[in-house]
C-alpha atoms as a PDB file:
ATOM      1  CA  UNK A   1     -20.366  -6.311 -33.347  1.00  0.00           C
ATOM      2  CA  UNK A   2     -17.806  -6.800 -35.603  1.00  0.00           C
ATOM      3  CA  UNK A   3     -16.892 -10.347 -34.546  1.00  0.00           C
ATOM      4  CA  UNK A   4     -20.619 -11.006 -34.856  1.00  0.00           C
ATOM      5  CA  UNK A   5     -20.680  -9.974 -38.403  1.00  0.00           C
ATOM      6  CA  UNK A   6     -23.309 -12.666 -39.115  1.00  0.00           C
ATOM      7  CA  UNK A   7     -25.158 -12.093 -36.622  1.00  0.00           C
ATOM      8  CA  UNK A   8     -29.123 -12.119 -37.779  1.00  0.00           C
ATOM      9  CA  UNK A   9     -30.240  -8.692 -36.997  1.00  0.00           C
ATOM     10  CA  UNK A  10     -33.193  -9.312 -34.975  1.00  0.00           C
ATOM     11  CA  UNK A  11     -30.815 -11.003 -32.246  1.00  0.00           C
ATOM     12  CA  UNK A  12     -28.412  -7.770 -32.869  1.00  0.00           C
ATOM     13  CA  UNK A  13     -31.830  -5.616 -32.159  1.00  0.00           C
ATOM     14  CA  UNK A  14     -32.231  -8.071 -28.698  1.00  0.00           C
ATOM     15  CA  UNK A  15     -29.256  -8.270 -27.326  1.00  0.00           C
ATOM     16  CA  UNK A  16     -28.864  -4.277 -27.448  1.00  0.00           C
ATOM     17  CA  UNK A  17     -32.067  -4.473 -25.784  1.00  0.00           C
ATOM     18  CA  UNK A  18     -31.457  -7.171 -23.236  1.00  0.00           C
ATOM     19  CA  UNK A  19     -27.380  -6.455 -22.597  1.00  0.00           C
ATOM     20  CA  UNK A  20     -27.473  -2.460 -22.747  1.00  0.00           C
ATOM     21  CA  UNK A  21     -30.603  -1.957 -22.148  1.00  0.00           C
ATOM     22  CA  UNK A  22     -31.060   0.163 -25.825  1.00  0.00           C
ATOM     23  CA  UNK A  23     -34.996   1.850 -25.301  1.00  0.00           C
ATOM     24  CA  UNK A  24     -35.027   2.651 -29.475  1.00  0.00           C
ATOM     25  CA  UNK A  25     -37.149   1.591 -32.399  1.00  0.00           C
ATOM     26  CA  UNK A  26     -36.012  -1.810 -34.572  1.00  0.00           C
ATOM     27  CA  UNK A  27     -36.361   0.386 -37.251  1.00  0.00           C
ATOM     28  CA  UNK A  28     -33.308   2.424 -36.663  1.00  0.00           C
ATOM     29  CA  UNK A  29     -31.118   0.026 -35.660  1.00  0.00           C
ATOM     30  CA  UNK A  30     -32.135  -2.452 -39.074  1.00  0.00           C
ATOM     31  CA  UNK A  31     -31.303   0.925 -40.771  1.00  0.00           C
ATOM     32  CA  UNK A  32     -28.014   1.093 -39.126  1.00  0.00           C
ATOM     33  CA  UNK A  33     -27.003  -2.729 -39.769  1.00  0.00           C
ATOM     34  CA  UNK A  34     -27.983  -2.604 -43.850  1.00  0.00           C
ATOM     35  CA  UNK A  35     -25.526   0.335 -44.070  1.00  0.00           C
ATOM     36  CA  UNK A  36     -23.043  -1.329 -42.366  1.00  0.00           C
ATOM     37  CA  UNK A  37     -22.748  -4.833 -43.269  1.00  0.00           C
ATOM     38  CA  UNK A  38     -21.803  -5.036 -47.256  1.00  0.00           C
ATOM     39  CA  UNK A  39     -23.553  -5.974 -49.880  1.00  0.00           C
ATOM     40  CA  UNK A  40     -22.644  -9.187 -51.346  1.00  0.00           C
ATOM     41  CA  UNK A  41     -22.251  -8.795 -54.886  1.00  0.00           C
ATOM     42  CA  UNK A  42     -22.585 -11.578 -57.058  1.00  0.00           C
ATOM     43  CA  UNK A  43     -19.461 -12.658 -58.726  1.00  0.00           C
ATOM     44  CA  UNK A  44     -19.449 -12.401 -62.423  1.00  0.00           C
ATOM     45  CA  UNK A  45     -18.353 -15.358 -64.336  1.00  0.00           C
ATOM     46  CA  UNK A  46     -17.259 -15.612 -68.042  1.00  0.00           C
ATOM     47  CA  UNK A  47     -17.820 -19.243 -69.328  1.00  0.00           C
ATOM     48  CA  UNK A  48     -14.376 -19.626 -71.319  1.00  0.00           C
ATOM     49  CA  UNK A  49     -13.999 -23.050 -73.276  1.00  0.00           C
ATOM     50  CA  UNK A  50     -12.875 -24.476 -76.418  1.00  0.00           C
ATOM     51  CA  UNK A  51     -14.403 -24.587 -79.499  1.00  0.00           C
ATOM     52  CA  UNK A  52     -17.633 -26.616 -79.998  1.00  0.00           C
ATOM     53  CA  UNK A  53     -18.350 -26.936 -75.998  1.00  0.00           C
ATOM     54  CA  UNK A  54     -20.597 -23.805 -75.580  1.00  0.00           C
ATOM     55  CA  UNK A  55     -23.731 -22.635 -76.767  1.00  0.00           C
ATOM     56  CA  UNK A  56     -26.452 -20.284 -76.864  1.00  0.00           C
ATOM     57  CA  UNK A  57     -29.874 -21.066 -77.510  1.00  0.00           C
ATOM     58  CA  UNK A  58     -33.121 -18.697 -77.639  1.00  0.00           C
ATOM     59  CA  UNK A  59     -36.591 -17.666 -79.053  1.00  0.00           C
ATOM     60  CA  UNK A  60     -37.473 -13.968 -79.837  1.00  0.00           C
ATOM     61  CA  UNK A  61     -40.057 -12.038 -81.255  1.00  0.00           C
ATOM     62  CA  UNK A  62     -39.495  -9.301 -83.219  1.00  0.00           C
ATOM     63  CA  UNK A  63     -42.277  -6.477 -84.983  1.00  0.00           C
ATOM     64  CA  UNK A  64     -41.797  -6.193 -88.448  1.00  0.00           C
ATOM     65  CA  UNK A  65     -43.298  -3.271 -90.259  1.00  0.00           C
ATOM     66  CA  UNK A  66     -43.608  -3.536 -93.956  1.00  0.00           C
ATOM     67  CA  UNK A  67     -43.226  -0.702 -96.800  1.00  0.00           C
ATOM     68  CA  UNK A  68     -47.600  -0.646 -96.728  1.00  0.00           C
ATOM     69  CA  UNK A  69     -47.691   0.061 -92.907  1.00  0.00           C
ATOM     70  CA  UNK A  70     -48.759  -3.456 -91.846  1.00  0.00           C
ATOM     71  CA  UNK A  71     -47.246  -5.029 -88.805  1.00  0.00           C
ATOM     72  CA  UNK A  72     -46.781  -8.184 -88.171  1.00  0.00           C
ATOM     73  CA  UNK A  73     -45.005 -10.013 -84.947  1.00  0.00           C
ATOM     74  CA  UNK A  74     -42.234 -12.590 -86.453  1.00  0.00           C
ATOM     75  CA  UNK A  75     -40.663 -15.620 -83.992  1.00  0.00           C
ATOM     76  CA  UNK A  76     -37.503 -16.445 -84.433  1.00  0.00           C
ATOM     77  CA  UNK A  77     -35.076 -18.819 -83.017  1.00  0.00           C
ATOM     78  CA  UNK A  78     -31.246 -18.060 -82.766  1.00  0.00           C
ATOM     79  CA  UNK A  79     -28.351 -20.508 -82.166  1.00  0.00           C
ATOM     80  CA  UNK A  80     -24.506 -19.054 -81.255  1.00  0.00           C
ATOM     81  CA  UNK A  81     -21.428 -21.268 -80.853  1.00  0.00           C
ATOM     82  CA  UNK A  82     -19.583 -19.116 -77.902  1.00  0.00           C
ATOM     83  CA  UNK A  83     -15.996 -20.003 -79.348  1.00  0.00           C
ATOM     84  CA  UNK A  84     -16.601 -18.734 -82.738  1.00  0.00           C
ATOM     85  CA  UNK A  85     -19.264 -16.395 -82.248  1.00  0.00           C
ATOM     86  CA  UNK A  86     -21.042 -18.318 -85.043  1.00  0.00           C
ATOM     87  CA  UNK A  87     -24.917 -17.365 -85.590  1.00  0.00           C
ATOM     88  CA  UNK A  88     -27.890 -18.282 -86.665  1.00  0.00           C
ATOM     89  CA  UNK A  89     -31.694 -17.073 -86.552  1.00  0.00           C
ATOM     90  CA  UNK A  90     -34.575 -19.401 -88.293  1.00  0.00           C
ATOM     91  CA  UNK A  91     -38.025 -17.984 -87.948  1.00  0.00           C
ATOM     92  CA  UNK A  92     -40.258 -20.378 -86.762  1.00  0.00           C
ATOM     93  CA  UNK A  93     -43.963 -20.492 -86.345  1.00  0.00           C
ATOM     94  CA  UNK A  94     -44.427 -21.130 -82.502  1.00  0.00           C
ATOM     95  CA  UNK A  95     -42.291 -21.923 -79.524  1.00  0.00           C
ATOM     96  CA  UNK A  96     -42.831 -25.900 -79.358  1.00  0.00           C
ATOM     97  CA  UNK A  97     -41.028 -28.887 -79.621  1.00  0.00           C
ATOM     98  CA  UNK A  98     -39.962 -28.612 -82.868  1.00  0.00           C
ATOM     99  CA  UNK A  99     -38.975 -25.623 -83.195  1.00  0.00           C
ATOM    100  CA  UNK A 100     -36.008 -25.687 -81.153  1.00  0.00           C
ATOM    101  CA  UNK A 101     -34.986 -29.068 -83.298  1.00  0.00           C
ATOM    102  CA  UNK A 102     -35.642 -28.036 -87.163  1.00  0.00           C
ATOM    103  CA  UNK A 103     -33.512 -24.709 -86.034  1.00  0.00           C
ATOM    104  CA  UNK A 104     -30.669 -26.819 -84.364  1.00  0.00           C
ATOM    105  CA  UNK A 105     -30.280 -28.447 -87.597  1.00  0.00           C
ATOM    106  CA  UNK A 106     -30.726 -25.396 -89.755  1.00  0.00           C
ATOM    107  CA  UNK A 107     -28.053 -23.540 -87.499  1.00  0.00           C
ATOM    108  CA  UNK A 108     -25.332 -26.797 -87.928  1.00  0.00           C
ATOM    109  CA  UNK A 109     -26.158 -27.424 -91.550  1.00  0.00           C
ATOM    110  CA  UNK A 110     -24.939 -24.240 -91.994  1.00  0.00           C
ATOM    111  CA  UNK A 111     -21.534 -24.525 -90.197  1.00  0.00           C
ATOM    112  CA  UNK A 112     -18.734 -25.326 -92.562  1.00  0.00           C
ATOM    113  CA  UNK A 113     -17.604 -29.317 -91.811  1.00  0.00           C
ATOM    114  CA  UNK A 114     -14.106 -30.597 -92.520  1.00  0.00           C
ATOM    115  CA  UNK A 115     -13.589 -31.944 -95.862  1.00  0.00           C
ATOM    116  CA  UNK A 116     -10.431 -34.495 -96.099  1.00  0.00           C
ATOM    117  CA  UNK A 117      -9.426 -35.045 -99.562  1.00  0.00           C
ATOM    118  CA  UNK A 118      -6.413 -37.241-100.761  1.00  0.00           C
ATOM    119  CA  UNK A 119      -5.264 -40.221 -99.642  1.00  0.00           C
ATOM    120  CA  UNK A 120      -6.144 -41.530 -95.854  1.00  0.00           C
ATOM    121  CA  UNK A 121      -2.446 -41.616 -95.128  1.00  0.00           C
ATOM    122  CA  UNK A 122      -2.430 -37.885 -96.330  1.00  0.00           C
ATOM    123  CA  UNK A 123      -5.126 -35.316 -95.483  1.00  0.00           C
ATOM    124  CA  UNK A 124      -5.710 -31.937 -96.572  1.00  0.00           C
ATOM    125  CA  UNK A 125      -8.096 -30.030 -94.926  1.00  0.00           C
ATOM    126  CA  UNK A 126     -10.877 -28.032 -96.698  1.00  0.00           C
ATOM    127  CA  UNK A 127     -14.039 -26.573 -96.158  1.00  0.00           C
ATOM    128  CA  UNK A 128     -17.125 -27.140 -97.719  1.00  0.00           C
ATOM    129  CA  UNK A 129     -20.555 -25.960 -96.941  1.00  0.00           C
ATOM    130  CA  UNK A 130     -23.249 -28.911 -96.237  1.00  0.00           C
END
């Protein structure tokens, strides 16, 4: 068996039956195979890239319960630049189309943006809020 790793194990459970004449249950022998053979696990993989070329994009719903004891259910939808770890949440009213867009641009209007002052041949670098 073990240059037959891959081996599907209903042709495992027919050749024992065929080539050494095994009388047993499938059952047992399925049981035997699943503890034997390992279990491929998934590889985890952490997106790493520079700033600006990931992001993270989502609705949620959240229950809010206010100081008279009302609740009420509250959408939301959050933005998150990977690099910087930048985010933002806009509450929306439903999950449609436009949702996703009026938040996109309430999430970058918020980012800071390069300001260059001075001269072209000379730039300084500031931040300004937009």
């Amino acid at each position: 068996m073990d240059e037959d790793r891959g081996l599907p194990s209903g042709e495992i459970v027919r050749r024992l039956h065929q080539e050494h004449g095994y009388r047993g249950g499938k059952s047992a022998v399925y049981e035997l195979i699943r503890r034997l053979r390992p279990v491929p696990v998934a590889p985890l993989v952490r997106f790493e890239g520079v700033a600006g070329e990931f992001s993270q994009h989502d609705f949620g719903v959240v229950s809010v319960r206010f100081t008279t004891g009302a609740v009420e259910r509250v959408r939301f939808f959050a933005s998150r630049l990977k690099w910087s770890r930048f985010a933002h949440v806009t509450v929306v009213p439903d999950e449609r189309e436009e949702a996703p867009v009026r938040g996109l641009l309430a999430a970058f209007a918020a980012v800071p943006k390069p300001h260059r002052g001075g001269s072209r041949s000379r730039t300084r670098h500031r931040y300004r809020a937009a």
